[in-house]
C-alpha atoms as a PDB file:
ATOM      1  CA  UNK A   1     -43.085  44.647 -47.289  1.00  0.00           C
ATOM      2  CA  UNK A   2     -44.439  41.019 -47.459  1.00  0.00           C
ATOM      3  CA  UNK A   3     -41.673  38.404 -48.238  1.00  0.00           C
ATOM      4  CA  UNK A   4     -44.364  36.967 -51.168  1.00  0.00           C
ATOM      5  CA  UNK A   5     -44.975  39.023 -54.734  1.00  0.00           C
ATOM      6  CA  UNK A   6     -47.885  38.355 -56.382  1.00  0.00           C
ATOM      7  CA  UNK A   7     -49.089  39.216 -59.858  1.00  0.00           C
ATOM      8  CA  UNK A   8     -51.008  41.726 -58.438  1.00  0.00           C
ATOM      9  CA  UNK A   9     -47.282  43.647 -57.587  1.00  0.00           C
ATOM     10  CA  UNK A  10     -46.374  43.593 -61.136  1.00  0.00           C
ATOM     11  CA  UNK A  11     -49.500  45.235 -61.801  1.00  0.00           C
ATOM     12  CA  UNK A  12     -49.506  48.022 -59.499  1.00  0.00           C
ATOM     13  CA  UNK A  13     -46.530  49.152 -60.085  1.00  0.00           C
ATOM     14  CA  UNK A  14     -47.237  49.520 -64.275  1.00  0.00           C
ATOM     15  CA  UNK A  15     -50.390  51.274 -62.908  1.00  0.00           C
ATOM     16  CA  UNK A  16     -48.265  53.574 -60.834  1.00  0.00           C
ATOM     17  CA  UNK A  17     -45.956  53.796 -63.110  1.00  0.00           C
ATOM     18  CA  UNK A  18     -48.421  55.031 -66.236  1.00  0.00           C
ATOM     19  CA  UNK A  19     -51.121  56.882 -64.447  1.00  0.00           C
ATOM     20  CA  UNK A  20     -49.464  57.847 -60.746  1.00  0.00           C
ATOM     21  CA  UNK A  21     -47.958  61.286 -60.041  1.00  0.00           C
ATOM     22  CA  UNK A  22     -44.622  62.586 -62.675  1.00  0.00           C
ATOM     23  CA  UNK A  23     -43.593  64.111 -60.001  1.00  0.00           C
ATOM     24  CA  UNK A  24     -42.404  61.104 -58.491  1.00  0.00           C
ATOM     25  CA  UNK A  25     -40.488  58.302 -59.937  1.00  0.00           C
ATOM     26  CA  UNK A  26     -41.251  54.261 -58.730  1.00  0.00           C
ATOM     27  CA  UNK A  27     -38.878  52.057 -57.610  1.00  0.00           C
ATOM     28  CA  UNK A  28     -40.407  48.331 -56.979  1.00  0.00           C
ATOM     29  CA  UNK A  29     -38.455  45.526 -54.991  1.00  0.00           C
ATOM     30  CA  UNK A  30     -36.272  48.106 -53.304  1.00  0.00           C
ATOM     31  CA  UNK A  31     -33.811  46.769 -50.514  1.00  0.00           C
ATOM     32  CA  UNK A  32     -34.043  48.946 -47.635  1.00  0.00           C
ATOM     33  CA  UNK A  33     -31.159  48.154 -45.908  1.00  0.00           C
ATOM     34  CA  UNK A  34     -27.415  47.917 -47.058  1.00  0.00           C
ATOM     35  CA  UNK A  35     -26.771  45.360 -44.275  1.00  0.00           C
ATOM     36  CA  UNK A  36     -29.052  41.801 -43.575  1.00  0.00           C
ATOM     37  CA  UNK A  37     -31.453  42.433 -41.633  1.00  0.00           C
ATOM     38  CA  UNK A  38     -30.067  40.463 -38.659  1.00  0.00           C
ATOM     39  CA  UNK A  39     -29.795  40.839 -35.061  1.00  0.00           C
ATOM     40  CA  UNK A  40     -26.838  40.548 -33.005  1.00  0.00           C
ATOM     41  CA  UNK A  41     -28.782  38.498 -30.114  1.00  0.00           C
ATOM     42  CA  UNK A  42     -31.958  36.804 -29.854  1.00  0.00           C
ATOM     43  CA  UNK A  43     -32.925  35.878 -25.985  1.00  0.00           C
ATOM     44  CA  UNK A  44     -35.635  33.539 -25.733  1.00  0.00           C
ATOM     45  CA  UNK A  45     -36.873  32.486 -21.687  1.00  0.00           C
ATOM     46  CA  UNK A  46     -36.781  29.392 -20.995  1.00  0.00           C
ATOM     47  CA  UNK A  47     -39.542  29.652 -17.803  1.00  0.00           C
ATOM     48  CA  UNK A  48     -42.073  31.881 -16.439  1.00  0.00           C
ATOM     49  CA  UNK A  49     -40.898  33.430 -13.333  1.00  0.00           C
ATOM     50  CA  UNK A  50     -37.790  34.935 -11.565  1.00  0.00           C
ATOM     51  CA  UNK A  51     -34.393  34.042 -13.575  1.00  0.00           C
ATOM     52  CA  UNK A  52     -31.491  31.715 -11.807  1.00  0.00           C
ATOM     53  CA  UNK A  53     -29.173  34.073 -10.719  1.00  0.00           C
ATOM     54  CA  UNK A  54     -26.498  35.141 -13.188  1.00  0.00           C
ATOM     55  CA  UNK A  55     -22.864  36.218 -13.259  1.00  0.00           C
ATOM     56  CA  UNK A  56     -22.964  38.920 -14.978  1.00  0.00           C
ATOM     57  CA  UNK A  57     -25.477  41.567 -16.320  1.00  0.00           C
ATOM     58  CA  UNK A  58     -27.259  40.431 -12.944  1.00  0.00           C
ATOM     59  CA  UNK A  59     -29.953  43.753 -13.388  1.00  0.00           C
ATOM     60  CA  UNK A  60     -31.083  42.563 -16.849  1.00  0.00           C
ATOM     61  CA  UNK A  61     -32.655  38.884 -16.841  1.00  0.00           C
ATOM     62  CA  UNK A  62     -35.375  40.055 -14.241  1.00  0.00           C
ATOM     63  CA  UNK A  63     -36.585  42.951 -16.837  1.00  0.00           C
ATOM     64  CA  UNK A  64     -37.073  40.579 -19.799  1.00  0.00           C
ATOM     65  CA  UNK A  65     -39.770  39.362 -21.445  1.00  0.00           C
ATOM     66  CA  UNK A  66     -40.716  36.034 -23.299  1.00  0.00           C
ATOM     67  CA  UNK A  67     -38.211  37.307 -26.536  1.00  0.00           C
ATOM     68  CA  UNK A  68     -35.686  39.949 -26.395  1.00  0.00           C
ATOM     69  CA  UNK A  69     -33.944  41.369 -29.442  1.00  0.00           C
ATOM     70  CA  UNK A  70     -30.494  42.498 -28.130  1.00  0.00           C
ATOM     71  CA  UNK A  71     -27.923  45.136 -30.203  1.00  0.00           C
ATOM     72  CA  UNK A  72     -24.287  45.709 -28.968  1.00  0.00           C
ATOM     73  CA  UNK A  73     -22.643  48.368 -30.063  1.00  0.00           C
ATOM     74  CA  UNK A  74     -18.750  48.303 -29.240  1.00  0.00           C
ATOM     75  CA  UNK A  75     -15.975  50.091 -28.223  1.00  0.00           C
ATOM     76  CA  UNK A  76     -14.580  50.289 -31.866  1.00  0.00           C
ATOM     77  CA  UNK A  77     -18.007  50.250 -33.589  1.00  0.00           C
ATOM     78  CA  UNK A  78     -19.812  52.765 -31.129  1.00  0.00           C
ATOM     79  CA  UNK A  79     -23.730  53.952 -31.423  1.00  0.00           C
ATOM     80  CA  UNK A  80     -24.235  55.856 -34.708  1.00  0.00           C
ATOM     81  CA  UNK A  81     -27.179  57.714 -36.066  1.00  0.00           C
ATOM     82  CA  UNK A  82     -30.467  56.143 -35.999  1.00  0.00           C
ATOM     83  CA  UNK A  83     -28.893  52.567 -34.882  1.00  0.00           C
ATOM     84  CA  UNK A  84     -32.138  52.819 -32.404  1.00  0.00           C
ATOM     85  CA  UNK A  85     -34.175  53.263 -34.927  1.00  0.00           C
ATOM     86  CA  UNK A  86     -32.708  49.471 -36.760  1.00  0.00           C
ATOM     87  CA  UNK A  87     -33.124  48.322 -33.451  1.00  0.00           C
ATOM     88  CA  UNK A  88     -37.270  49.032 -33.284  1.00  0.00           C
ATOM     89  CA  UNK A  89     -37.197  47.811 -36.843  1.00  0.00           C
ATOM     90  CA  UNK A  90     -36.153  44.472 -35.605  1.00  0.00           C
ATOM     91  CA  UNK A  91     -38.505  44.648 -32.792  1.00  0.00           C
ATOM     92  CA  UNK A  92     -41.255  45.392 -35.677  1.00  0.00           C
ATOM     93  CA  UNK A  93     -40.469  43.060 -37.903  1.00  0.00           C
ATOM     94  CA  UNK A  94     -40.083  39.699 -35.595  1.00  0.00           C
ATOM     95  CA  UNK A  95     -43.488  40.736 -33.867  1.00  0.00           C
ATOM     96  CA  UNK A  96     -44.887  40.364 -37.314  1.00  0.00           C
ATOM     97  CA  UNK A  97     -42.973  37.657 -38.461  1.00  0.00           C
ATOM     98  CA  UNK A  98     -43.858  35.612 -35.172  1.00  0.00           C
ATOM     99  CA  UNK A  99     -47.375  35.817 -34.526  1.00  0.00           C
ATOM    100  CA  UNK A 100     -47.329  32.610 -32.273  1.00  0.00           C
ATOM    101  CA  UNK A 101     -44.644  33.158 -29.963  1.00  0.00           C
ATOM    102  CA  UNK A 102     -45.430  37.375 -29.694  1.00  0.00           C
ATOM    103  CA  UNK A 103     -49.293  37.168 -28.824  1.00  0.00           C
ATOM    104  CA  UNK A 104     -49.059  40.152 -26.945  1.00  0.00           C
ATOM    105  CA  UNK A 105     -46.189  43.317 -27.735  1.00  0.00           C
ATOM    106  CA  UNK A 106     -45.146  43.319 -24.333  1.00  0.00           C
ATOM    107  CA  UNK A 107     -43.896  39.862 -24.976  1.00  0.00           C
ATOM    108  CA  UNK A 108     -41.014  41.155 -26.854  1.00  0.00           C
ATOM    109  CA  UNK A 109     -38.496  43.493 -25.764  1.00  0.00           C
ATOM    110  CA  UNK A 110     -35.371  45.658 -26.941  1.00  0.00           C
ATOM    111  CA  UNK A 111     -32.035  45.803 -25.334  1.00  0.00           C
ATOM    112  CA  UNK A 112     -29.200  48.161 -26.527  1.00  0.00           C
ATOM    113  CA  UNK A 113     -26.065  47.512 -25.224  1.00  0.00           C
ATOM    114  CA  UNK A 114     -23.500  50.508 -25.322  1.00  0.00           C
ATOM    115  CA  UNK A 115     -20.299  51.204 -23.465  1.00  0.00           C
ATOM    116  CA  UNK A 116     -22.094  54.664 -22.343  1.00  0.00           C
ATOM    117  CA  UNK A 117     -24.604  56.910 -23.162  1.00  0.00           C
ATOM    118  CA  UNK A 118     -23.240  59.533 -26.194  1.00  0.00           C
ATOM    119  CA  UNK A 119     -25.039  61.898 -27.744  1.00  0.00           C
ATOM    120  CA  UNK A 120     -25.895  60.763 -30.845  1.00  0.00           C
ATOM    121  CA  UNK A 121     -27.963  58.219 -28.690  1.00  0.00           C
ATOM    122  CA  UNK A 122     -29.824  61.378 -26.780  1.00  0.00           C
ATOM    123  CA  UNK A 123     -30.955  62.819 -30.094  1.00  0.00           C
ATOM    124  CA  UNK A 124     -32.158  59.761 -31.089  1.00  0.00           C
ATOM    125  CA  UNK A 125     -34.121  58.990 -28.470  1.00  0.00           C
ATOM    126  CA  UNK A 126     -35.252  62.652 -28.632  1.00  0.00           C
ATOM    127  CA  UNK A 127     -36.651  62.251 -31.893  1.00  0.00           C
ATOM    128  CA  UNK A 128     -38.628  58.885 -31.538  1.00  0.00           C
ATOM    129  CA  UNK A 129     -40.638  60.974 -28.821  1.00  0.00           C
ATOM    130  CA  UNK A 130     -39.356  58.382 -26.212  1.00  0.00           C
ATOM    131  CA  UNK A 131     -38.378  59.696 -22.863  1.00  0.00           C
ATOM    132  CA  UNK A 132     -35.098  57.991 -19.936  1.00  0.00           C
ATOM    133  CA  UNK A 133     -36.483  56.344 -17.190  1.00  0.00           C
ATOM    134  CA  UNK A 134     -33.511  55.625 -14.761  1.00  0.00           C
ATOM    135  CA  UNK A 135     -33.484  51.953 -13.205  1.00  0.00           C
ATOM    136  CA  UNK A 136     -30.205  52.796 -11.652  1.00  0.00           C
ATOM    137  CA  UNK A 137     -27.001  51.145 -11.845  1.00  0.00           C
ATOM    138  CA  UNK A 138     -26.357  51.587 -15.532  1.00  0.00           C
ATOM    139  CA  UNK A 139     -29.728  50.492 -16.421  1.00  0.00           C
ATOM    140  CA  UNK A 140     -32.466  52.212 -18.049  1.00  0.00           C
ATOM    141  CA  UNK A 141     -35.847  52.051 -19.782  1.00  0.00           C
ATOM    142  CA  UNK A 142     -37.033  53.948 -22.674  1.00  0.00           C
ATOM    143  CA  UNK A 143     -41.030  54.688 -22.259  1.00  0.00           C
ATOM    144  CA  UNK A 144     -42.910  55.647 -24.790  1.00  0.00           C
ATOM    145  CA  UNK A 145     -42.399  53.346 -27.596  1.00  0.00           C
ATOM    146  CA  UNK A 146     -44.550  50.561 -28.995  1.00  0.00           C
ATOM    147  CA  UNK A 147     -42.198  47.892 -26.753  1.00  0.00           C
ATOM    148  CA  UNK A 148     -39.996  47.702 -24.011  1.00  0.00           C
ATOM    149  CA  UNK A 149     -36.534  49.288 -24.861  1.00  0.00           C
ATOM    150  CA  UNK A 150     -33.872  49.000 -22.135  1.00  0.00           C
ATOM    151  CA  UNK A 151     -30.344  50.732 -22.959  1.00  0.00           C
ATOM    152  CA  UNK A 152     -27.638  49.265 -20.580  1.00  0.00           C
ATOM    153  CA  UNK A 153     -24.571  51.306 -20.125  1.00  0.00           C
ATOM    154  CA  UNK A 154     -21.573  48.761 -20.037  1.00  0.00           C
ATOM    155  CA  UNK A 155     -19.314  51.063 -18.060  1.00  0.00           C
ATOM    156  CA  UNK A 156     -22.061  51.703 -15.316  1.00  0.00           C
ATOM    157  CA  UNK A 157     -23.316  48.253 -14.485  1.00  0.00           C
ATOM    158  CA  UNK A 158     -19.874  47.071 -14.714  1.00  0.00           C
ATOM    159  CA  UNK A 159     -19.027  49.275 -11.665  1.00  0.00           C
ATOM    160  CA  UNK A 160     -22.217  49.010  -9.880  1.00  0.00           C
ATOM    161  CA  UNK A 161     -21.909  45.068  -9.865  1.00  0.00           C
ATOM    162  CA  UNK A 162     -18.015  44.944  -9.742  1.00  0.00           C
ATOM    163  CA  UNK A 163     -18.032  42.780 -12.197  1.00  0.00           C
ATOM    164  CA  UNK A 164     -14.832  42.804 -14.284  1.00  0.00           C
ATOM    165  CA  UNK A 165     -15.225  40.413 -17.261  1.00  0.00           C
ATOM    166  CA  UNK A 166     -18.507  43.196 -18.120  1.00  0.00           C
ATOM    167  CA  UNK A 167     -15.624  46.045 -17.937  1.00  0.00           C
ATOM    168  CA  UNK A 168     -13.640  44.294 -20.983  1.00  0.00           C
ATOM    169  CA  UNK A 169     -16.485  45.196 -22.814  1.00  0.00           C
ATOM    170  CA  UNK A 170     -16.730  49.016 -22.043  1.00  0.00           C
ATOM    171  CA  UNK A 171     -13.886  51.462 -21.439  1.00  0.00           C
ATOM    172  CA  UNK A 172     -12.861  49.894 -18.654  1.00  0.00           C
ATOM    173  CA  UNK A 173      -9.958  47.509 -17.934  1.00  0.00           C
ATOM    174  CA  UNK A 174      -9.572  44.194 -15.727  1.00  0.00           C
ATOM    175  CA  UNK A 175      -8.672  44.216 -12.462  1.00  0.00           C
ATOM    176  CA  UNK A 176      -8.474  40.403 -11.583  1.00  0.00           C
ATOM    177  CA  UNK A 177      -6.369  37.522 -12.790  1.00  0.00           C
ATOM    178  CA  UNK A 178     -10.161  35.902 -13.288  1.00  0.00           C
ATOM    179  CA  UNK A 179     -10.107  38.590 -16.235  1.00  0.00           C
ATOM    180  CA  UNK A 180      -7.175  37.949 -17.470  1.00  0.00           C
ATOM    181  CA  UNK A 181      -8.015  33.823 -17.556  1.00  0.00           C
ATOM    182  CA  UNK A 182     -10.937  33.812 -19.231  1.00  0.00           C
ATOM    183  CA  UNK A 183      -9.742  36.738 -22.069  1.00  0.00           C
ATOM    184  CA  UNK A 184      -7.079  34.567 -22.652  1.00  0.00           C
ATOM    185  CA  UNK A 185      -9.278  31.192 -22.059  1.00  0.00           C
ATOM    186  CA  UNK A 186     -11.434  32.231 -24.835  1.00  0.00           C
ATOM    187  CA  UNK A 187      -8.833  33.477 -27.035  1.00  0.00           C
ATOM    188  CA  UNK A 188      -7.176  30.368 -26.919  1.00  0.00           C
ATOM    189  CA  UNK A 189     -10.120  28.234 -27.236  1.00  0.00           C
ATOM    190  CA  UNK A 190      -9.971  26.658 -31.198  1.00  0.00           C
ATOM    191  CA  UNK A 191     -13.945  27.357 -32.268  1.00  0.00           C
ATOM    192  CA  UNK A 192     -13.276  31.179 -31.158  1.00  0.00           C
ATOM    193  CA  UNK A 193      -9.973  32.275 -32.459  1.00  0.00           C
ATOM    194  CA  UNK A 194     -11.166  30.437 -35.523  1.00  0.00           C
ATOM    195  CA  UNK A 195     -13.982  32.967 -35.739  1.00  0.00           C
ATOM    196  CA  UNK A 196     -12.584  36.432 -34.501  1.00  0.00           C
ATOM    197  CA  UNK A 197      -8.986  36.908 -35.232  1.00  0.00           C
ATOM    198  CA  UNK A 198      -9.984  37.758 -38.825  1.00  0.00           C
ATOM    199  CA  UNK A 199     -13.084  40.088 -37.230  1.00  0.00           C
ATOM    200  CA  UNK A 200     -12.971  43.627 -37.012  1.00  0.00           C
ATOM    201  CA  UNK A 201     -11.985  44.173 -33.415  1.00  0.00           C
ATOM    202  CA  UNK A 202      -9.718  41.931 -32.940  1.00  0.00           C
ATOM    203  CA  UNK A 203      -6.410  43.791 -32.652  1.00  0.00           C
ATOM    204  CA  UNK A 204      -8.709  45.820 -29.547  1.00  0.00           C
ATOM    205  CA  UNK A 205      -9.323  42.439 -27.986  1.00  0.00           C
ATOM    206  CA  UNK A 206      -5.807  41.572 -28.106  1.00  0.00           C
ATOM    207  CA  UNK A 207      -4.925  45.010 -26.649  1.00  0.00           C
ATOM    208  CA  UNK A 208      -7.441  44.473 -23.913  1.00  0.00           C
ATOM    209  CA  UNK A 209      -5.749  41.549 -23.093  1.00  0.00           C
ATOM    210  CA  UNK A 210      -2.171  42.973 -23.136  1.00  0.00           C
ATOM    211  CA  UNK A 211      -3.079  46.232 -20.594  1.00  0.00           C
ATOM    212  CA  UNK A 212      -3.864  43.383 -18.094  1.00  0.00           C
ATOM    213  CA  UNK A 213      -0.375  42.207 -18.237  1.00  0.00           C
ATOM    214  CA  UNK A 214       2.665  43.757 -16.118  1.00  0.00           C
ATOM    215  CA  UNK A 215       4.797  45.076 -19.106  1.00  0.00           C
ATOM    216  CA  UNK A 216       7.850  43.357 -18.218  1.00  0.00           C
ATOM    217  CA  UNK A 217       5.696  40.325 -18.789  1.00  0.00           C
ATOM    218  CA  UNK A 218       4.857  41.401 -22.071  1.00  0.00           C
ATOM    219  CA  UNK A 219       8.252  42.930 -22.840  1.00  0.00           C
ATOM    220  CA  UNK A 220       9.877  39.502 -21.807  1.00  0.00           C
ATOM    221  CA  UNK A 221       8.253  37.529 -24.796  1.00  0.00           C
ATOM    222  CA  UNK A 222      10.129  40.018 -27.408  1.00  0.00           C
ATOM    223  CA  UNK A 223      14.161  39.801 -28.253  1.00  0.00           C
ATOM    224  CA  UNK A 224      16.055  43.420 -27.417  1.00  0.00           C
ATOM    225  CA  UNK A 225      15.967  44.385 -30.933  1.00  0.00           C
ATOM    226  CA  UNK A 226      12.133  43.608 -31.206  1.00  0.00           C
ATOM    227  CA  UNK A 227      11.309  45.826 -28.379  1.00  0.00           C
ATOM    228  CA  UNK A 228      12.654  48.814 -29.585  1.00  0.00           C
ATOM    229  CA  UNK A 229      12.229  48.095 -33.486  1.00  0.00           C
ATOM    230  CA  UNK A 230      10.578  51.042 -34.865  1.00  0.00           C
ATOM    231  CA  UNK A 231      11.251  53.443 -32.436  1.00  0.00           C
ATOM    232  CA  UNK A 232      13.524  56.642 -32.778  1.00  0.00           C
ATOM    233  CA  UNK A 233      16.346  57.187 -31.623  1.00  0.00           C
ATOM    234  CA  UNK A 234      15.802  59.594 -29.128  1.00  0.00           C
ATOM    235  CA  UNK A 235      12.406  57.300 -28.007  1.00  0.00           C
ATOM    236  CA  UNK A 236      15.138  54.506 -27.718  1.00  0.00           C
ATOM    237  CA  UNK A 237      17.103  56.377 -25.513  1.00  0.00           C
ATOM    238  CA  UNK A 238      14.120  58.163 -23.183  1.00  0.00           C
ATOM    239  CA  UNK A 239      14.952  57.930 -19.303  1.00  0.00           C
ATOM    240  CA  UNK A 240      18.351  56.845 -19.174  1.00  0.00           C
ATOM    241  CA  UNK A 241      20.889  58.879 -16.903  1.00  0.00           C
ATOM    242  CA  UNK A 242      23.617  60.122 -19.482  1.00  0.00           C
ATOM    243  CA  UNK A 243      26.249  57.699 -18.867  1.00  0.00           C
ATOM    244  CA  UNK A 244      23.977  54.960 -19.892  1.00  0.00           C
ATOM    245  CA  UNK A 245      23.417  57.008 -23.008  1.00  0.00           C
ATOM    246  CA  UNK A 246      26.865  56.933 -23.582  1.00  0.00           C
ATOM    247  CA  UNK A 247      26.951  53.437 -23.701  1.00  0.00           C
ATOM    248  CA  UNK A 248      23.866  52.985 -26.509  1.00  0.00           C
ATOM    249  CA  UNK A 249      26.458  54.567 -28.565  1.00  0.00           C
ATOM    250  CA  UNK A 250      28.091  52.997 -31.113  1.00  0.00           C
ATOM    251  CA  UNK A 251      32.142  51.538 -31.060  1.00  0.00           C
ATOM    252  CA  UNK A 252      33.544  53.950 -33.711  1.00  0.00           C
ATOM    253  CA  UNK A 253      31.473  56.952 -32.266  1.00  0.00           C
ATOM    254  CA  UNK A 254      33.163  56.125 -28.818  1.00  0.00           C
ATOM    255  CA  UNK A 255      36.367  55.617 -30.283  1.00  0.00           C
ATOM    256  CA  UNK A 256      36.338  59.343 -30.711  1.00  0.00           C
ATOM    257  CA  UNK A 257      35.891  60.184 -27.336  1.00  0.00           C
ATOM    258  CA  UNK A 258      39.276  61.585 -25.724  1.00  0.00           C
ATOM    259  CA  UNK A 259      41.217  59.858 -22.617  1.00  0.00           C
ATOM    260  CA  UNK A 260      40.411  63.376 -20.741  1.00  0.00           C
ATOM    261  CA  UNK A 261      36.489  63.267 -21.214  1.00  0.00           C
ATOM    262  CA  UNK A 262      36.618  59.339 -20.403  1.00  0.00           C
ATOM    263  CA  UNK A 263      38.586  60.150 -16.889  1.00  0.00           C
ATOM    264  CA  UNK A 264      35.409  62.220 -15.992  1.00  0.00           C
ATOM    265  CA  UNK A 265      32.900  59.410 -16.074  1.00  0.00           C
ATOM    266  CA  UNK A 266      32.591  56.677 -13.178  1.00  0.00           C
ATOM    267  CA  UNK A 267      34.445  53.945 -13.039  1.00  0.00           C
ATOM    268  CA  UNK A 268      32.211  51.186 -13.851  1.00  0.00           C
ATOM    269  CA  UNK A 269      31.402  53.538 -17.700  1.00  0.00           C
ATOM    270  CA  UNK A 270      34.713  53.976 -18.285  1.00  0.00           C
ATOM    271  CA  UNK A 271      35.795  50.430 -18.097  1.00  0.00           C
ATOM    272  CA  UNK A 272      32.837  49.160 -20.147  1.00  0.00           C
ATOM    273  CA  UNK A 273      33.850  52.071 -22.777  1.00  0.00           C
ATOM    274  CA  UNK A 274      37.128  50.704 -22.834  1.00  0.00           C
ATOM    275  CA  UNK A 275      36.336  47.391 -23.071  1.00  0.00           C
ATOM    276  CA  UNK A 276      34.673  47.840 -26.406  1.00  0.00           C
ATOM    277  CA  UNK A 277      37.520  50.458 -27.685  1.00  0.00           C
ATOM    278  CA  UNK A 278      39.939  48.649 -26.861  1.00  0.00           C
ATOM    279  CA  UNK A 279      42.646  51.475 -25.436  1.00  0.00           C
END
């Protein structure tokens, strides 16, 4: 697993190769991974001590040590199979690769980020022998395991600290114009939208965004035409008493309509109808 090959490699595996097992065939330099081996976060303290007070995630900063590897899985790319286990790899792999900054393992820590627990999670946690300790408010801490793991549960600690930009991130949706801003801040801001609005995910950000919106206020940015195109017929029509039906009719189809069944209809439909008719 060492990032240098020596002669000595080459070697071993010809020896393995000649005189090893035929049961079993040798692979050498194998990738193990389909993806880079690359975290999504890296936290690094700054001090010793208590943290400065933060705006959001307030539980977390407190439980962290000198390094914490973070993974956040998403709404549209939820936990999968053994994504805990990629996360310990990481943990592994950095305390190895940073023998300086990790003197001691509990200098490093895990964080898994998830919208709530599923249970694909459960059995994974199951099976790594590790066992939930609850730290309350969405928060909790995986014991057993060669370093701290903490799993936060988006939807929880966005309720138990009210705080709505967190609830964008979960299944949640903003309640505050503050949400709305700063979805729309970052959106807008040139570094970003360079960045994301090619990124899986996006079209759920931009949906996120929209269910903050009164309708009307989306609907109002869209010709008449737009806001229906697409939709049948009867969808078109949905909700409207029958008289306004009536009118969503087209001129020749009205044209067939007889002066008796036009005398039943109120005054205001009939005059519209025979406007367009012309009779």
């Amino acid at each position: 697993m060492g990032s240098t090959r020596t002669a000595w490699h080459v070697l071993l595996v010809a020896l393995l190769n000649q005189r090893g097992s035929r049961g079993f065939e040798v692979r050498s330099e194998v990738p193990l991974s389909n993806e880079p081996l690359r975290a999504d976060y890296l936290l690094l303290r700054r001090s010793a001590g208590p943290s400065e007070p933060a705006g959001t995630l307030k539980k977390l900063w407190d439980l962290l040590p000198r390094d914490t590897i973070v993974e956040f899985k998403s709404i549209g790319r939820p936990y999968r199979r053994r994504n805990l286990d990629r996360l310990c790899s990481y943990l592994h792999l950095y305390c190895a690769d940073e023998p300086e900054r990790i003197e001691r393992r509990s200098d490093l820590c895990g964080v898994l980020l998830v919208p709530s627990r599923t249970r694909s999670l459960d059995a994974d946690v199951a099976e790594l022998g590790l066992e939930w300790g609850d730290l309350g408010g969405g928060y909790w801490r995986l014991e057993g395991g060669a370093f701290t793991l903490l799993v936060v549960e988006i939807d929880a600690a966005a309720e138990a600290e009210d705080d709505d930009l967190l609830r964008l991130f979960g299944h949640g949706e903003a309640r505050t114009v503050e949400a709305r801003r700063w979805l729309s801040q970052q959106l807008g801001a040139e570094e970003i939208a360079m960045e994301i609005h090619e990124l899986e995910g996006f079209d759920e950000i931009v949906r996120k965004l929209l269910a903050t919106l009164p309708p009307e206020r989306v609907l109002s940015a869209y010709a008449p035409e737009q806001r229906v195109a697409g939709l049948p017929p009867e969808q078109r029509v949905a909700g409207l008493p029958p008289e306004q039906v009536l009118l969503a009719l087209p001129n020749d189809v009205l044209r067939a309509l007889s002066d008796t069944y036009l005398d039943t209809l109120s005054a205001e439909t009939r005059a519209a109808i025979r406007a367009r008719i012309g009779r």
